[in-house]
Every structure is written in C-alpha cells, then in structure tokens.
PDB file of N, CA and C in Angstrom:
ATOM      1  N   UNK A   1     -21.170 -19.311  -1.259  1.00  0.00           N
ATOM      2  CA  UNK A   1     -20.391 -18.280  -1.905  1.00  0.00           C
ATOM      3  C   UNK A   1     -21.336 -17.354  -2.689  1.00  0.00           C
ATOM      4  N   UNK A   2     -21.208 -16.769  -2.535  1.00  0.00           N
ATOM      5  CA  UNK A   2     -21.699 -15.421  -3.003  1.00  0.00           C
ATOM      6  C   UNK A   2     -21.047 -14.879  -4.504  1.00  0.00           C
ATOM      7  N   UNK A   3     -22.420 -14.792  -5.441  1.00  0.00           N
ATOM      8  CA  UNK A   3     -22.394 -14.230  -6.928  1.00  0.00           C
ATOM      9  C   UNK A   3     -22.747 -13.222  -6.817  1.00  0.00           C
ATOM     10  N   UNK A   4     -22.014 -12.365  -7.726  1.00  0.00           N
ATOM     11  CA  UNK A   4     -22.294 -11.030  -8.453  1.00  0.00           C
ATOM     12  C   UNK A   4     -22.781 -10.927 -10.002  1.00  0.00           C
ATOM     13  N   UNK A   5     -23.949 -11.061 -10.185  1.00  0.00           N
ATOM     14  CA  UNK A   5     -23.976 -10.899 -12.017  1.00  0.00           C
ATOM     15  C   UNK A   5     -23.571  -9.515 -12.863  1.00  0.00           C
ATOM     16  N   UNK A   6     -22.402  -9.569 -13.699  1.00  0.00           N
ATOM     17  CA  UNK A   6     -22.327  -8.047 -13.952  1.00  0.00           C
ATOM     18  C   UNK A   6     -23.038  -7.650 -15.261  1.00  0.00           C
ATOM     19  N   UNK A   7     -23.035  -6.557 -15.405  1.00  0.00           N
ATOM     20  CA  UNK A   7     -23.836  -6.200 -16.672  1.00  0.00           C
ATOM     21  C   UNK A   7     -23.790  -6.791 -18.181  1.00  0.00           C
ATOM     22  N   UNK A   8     -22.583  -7.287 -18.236  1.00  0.00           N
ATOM     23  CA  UNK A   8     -22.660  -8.173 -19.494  1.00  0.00           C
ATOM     24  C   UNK A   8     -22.926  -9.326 -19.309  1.00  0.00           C
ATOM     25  N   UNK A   9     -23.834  -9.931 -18.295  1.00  0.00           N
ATOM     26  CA  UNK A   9     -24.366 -11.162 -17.459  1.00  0.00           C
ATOM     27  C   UNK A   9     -23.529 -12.310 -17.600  1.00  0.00           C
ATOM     28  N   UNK A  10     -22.317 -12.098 -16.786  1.00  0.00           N
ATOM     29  CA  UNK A  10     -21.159 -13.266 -16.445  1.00  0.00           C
ATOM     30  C   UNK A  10     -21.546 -12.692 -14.617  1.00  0.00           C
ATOM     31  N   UNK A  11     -20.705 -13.777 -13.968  1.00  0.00           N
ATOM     32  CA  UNK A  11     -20.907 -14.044 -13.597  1.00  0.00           C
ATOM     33  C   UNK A  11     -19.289 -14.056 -12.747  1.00  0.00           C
ATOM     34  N   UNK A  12     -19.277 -13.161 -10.770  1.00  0.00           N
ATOM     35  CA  UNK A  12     -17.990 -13.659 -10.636  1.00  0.00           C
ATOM     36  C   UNK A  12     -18.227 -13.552  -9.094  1.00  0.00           C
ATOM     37  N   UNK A  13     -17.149 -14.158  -8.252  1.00  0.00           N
ATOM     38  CA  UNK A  13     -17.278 -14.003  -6.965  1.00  0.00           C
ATOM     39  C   UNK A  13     -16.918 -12.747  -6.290  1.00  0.00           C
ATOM     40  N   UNK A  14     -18.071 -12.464  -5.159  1.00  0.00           N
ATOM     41  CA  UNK A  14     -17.792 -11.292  -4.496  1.00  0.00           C
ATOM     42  C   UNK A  14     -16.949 -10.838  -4.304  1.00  0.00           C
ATOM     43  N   UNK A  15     -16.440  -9.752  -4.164  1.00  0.00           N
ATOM     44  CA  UNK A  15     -14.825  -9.173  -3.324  1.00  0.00           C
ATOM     45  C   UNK A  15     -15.482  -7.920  -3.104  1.00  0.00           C
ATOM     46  N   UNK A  16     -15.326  -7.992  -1.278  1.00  0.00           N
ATOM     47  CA  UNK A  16     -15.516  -6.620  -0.961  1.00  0.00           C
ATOM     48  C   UNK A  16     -14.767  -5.596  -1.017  1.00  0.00           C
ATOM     49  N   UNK A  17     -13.419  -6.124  -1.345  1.00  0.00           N
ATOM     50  CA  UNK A  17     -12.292  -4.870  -1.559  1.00  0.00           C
ATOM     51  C   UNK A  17     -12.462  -4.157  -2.687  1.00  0.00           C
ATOM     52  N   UNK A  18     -13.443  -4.993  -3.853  1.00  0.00           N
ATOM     53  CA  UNK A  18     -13.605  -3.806  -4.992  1.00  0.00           C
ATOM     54  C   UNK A  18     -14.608  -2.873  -4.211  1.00  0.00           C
ATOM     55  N   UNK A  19     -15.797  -3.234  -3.238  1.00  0.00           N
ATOM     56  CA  UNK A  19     -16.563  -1.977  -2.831  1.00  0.00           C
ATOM     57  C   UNK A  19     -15.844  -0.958  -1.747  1.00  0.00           C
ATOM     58  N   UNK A  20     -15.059  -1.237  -1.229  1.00  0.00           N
ATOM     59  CA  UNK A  20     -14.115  -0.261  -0.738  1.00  0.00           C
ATOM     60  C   UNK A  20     -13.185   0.392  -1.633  1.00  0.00           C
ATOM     61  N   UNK A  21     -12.601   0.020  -2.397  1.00  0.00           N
ATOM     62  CA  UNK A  21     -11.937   0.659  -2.985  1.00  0.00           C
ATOM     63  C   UNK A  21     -12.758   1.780  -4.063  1.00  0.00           C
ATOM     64  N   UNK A  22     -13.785   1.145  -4.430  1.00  0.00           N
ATOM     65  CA  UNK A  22     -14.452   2.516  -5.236  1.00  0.00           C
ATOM     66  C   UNK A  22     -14.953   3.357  -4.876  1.00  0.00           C
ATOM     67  N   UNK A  23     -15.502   2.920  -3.353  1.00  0.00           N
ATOM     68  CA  UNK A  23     -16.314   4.132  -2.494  1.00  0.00           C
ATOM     69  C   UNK A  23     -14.682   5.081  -2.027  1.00  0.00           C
ATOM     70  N   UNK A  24     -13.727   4.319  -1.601  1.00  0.00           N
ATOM     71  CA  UNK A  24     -12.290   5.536  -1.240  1.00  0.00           C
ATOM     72  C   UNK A  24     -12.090   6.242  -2.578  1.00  0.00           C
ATOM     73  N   UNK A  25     -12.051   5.831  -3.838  1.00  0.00           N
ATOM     74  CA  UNK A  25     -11.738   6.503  -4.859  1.00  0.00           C
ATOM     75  C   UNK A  25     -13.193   7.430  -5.111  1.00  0.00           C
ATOM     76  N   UNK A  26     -14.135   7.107  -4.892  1.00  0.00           N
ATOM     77  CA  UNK A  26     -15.017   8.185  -5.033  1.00  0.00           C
ATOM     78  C   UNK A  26     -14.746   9.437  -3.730  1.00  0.00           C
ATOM     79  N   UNK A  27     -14.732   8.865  -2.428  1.00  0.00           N
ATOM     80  CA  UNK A  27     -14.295  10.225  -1.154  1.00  0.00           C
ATOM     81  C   UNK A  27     -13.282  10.726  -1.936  1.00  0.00           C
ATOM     82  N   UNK A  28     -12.133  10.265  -1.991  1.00  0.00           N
ATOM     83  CA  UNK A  28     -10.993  11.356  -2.627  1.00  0.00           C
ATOM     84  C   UNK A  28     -11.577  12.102  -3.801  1.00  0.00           C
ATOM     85  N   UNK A  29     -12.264  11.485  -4.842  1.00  0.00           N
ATOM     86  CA  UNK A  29     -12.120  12.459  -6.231  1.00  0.00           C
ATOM     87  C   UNK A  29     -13.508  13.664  -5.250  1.00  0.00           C
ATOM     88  N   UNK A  30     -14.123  13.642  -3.973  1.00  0.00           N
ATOM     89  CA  UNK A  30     -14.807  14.584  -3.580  1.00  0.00           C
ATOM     90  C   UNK A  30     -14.074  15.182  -2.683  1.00  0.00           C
ATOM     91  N   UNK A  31     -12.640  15.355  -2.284  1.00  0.00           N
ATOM     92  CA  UNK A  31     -11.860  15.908  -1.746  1.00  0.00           C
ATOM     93  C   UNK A  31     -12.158  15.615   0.031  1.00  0.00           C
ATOM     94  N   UNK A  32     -12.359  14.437   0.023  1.00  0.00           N
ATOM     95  CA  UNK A  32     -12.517  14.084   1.687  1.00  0.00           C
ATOM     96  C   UNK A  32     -10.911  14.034   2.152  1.00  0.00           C
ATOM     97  N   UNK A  33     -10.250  14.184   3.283  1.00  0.00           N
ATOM     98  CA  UNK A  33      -9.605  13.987   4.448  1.00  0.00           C
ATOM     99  C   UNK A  33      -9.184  12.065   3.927  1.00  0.00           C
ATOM    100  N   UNK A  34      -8.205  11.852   3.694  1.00  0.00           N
ATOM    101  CA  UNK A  34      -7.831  10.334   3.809  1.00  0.00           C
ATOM    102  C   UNK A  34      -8.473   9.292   5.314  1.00  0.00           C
ATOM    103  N   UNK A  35      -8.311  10.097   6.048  1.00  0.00           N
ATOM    104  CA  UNK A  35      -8.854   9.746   7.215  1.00  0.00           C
ATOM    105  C   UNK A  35     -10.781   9.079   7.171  1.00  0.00           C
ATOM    106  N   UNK A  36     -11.287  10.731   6.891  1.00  0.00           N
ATOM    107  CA  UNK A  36     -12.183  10.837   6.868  1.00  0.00           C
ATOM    108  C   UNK A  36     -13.284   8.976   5.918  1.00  0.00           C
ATOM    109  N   UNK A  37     -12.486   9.354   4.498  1.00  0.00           N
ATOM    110  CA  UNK A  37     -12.704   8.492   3.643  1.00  0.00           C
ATOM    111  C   UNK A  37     -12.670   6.776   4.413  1.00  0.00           C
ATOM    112  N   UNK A  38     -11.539   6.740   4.378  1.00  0.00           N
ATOM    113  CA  UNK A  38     -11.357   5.281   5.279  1.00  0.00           C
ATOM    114  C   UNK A  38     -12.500   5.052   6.343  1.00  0.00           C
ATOM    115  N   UNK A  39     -13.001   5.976   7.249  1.00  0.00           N
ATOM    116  CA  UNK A  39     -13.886   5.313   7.755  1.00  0.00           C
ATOM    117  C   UNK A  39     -14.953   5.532   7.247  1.00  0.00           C
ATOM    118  N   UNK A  40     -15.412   6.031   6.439  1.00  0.00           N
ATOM    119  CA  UNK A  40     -16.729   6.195   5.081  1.00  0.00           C
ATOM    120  C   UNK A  40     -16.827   4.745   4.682  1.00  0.00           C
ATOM    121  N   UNK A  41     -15.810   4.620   4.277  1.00  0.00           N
ATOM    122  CA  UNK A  41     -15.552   2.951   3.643  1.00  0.00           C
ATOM    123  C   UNK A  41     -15.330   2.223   4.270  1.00  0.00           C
ATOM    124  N   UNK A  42     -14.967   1.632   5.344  1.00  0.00           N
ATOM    125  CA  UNK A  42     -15.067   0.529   6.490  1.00  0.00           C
ATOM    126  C   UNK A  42     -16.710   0.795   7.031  1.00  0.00           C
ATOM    127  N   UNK A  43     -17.463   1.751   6.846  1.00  0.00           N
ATOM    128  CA  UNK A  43     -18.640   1.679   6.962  1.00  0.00           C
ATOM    129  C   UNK A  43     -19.773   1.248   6.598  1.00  0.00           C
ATOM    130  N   UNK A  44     -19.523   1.689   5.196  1.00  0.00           N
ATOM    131  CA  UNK A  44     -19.945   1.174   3.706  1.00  0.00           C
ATOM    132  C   UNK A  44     -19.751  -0.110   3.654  1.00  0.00           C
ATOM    133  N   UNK A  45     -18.662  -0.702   3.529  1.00  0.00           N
ATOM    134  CA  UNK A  45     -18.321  -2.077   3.072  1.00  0.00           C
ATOM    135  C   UNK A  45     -18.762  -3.221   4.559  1.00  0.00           C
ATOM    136  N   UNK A  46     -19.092  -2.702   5.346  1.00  0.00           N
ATOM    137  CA  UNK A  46     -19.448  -3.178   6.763  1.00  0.00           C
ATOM    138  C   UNK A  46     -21.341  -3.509   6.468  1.00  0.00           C
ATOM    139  N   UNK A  47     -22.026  -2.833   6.003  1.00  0.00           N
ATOM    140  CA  UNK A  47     -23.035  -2.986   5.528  1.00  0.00           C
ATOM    141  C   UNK A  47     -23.711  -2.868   4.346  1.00  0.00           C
ATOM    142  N   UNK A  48     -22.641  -3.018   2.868  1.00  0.00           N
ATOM    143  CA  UNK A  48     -22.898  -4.244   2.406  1.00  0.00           C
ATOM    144  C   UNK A  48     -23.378  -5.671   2.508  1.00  0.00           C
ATOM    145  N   UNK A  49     -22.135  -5.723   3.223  1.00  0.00           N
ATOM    146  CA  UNK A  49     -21.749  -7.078   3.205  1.00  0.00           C
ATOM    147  C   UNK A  49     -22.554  -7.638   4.232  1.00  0.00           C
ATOM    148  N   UNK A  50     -23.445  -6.930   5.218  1.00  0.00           N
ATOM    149  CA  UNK A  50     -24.638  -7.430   6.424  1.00  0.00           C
ATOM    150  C   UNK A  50     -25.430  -7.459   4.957  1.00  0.00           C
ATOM    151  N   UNK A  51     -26.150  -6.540   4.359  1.00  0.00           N
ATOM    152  CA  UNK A  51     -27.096  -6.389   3.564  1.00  0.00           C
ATOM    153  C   UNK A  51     -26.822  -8.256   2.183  1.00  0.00           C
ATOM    154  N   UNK A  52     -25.556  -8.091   2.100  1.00  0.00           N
ATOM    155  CA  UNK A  52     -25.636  -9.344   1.193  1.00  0.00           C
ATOM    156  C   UNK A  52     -25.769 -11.018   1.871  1.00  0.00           C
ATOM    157  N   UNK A  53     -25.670 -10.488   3.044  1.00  0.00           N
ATOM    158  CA  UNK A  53     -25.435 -12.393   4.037  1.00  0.00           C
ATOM    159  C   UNK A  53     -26.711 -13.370   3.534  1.00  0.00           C
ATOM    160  N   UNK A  54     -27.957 -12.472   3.470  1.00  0.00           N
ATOM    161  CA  UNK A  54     -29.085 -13.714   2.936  1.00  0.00           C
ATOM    162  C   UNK A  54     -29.301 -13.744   1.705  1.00  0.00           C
ATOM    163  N   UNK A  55     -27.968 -13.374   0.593  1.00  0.00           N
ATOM    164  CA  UNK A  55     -28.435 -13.127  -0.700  1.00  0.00           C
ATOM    165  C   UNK A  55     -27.352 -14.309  -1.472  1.00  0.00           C
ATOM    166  N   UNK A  56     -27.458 -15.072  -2.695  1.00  0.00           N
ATOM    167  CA  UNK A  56     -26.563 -16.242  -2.865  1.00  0.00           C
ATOM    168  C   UNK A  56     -26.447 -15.453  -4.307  1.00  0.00           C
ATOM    169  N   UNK A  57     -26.929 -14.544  -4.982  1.00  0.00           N
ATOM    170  CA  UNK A  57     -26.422 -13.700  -6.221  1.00  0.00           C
ATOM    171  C   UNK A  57     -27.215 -12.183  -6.002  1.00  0.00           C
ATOM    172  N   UNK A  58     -26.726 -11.639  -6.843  1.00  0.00           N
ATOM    173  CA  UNK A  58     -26.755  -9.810  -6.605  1.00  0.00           C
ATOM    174  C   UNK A  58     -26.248  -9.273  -7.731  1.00  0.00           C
ATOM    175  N   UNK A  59     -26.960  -8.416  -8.708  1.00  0.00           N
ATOM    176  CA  UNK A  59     -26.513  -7.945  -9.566  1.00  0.00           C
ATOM    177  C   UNK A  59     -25.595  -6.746  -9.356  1.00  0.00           C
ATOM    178  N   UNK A  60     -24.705  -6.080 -10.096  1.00  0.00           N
ATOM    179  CA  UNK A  60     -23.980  -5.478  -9.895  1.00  0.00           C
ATOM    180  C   UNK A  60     -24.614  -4.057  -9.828  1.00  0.00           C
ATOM    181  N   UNK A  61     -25.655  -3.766 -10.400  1.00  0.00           N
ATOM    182  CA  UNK A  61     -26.840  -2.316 -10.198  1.00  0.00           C
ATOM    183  C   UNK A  61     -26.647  -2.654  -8.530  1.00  0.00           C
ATOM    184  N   UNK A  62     -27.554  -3.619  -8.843  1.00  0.00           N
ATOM    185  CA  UNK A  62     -28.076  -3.712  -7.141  1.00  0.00           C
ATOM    186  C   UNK A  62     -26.724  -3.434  -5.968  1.00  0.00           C
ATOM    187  N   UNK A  63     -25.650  -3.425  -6.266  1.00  0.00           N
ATOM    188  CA  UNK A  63     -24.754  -3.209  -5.101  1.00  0.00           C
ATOM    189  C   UNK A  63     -24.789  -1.963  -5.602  1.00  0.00           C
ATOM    190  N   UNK A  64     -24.389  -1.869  -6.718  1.00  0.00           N
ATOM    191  CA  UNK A  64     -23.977   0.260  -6.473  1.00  0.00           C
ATOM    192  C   UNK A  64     -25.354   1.031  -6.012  1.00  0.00           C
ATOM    193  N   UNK A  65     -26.233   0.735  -6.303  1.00  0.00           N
ATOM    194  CA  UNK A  65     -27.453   1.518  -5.542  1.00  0.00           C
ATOM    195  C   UNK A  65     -27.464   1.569  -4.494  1.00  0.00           C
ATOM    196  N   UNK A  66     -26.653   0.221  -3.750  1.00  0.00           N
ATOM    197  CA  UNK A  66     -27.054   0.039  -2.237  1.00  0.00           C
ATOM    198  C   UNK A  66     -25.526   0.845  -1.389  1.00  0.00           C
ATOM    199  N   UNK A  67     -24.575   0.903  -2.382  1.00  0.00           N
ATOM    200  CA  UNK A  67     -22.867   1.663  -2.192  1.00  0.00           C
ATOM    201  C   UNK A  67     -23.494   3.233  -1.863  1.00  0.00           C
ATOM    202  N   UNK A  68     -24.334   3.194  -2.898  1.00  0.00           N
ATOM    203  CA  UNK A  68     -24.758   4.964  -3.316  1.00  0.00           C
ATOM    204  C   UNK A  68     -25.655   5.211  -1.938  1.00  0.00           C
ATOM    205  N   UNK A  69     -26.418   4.104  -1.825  1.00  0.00           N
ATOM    206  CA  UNK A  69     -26.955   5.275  -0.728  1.00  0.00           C
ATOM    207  C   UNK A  69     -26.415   5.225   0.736  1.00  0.00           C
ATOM    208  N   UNK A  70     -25.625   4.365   0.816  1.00  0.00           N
ATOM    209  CA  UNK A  70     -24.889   3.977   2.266  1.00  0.00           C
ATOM    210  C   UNK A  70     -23.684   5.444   2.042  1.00  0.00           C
ATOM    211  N   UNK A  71     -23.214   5.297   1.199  1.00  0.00           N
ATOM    212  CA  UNK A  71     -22.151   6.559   1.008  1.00  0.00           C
ATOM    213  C   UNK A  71     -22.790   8.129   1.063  1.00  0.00           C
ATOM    214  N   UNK A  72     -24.438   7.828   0.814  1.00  0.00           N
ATOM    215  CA  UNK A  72     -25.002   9.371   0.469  1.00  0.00           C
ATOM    216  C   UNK A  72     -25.433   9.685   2.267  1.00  0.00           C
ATOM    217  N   UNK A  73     -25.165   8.372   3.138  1.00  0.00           N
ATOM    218  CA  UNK A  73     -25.798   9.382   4.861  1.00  0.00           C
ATOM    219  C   UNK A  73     -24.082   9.318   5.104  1.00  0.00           C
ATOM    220  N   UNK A  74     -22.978   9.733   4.496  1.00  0.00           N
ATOM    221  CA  UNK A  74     -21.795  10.139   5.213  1.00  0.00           C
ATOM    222  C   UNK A  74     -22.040  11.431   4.307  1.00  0.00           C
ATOM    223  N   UNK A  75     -21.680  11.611   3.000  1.00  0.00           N
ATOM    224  CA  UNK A  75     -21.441  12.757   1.856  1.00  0.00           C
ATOM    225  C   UNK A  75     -21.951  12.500   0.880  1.00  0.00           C
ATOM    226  N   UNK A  76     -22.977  13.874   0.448  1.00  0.00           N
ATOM    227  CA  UNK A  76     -23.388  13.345  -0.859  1.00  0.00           C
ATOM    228  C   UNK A  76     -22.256  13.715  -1.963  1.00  0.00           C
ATOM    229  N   UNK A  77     -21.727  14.234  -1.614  1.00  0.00           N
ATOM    230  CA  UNK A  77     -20.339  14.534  -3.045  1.00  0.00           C
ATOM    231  C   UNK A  77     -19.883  13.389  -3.031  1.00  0.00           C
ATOM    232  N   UNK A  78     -19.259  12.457  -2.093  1.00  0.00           N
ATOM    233  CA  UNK A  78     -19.016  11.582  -2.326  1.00  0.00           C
ATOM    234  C   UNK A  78     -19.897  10.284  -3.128  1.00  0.00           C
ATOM    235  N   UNK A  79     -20.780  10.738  -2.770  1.00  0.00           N
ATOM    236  CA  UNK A  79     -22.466   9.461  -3.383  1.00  0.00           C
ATOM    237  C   UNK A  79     -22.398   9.704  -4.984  1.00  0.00           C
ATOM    238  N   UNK A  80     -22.154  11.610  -4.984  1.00  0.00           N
ATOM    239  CA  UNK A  80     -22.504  11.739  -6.553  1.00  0.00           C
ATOM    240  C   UNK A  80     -21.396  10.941  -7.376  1.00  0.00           C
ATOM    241  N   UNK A  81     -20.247  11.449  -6.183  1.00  0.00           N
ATOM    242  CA  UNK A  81     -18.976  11.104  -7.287  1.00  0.00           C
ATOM    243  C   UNK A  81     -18.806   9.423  -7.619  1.00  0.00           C
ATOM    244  N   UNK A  82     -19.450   8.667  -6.896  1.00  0.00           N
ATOM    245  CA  UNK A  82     -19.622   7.136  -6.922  1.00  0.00           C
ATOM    246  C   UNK A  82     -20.750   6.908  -7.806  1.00  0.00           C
ATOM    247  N   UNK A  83     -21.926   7.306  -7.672  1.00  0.00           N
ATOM    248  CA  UNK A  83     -22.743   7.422  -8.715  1.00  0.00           C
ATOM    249  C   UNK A  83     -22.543   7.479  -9.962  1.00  0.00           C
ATOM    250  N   UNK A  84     -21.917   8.517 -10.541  1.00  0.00           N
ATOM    251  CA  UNK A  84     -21.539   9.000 -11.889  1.00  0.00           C
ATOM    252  C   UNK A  84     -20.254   8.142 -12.351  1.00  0.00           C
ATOM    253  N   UNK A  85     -19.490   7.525 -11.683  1.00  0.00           N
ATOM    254  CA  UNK A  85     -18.582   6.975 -12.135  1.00  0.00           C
ATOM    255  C   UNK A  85     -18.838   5.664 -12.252  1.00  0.00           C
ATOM    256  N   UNK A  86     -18.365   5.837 -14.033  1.00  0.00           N
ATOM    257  CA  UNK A  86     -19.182   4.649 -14.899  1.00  0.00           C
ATOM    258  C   UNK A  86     -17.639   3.550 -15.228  1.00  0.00           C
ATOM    259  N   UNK A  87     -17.249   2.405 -15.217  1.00  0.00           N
ATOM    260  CA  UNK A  87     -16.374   1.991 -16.403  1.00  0.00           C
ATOM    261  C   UNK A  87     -16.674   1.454 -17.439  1.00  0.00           C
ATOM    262  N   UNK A  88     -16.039   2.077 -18.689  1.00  0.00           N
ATOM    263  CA  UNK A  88     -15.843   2.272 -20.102  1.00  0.00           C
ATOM    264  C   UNK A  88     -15.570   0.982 -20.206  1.00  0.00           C
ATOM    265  N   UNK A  89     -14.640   0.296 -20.003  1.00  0.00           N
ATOM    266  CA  UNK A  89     -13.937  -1.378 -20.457  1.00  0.00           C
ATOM    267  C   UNK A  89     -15.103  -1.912 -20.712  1.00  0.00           C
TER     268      UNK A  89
END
C-alpha cells in the first residue's frame, strides 16, 4: 500500500481520485471543454500512478510536481492553474 506524507508530516493512503479531481478542477478553472478536461485527467492520473508502482511513500510536493508537469504537455493554463492552487485548511 502506498503512503503519501503530507506537509504537516502525517501520513495517509493514496487515492487517485484526489489527483483527478484536482487536475479536472484545475482544466475547468482554465476554461477547458468538460470533454477535453476528462481526458487531460484520465491521462494524468494514468501516469501517476505508473510513476508511483515502485514507490511504497511519496511526499505530497513530489506528486504535485509530477501532476504539474504531466498536466503542463496537455495545457499550460491548466498546469498554472494546478500549480498555484494552494489549500488554506
């Protein structure tokens, strides 16, 4: 099973539906096609998740860097808008 360490160094199990879902909420806030987005993100989250198979923890930097640049060879508006979006909580 596969760890994620997040920035306040806890500790939780993967879910690739949070990396799809932030890369679709980043295509939309860059005004992509619903269409378009969805397969941005079945793309994205498709190689992740190759990129994490020989990894048993992964910090949470380390996936959005790797979100950011898988999202930046479809759109970089979309990359920025995933980039820059931080959560406050």
């Amino acid at each position: 099973m596969l760890h994620v360490v997040k920035r306040k160094g806890h500790k939780e199990k993967f879910d690739e539906r949070k990396v799809y879902a932030s890369c679709y909420e980043a295509c939309l806030s860059a005004h992509l096609e619903k269409k378009h987005a969805e397969n941005i993100c079945e793309q994205v989250s498709r190689n992740v998740k190759k990129w994490m198979k020989t990894k048993k923890e992964v910090s949470s930097s380390e996936i959005s860097r790797k979100v950011t640049s898988f999202i930046k060879k479809h759109s970089k508006d979309a990359a920025f808008m995933y980039e820059t979006h931080r959560d406050v909580s």
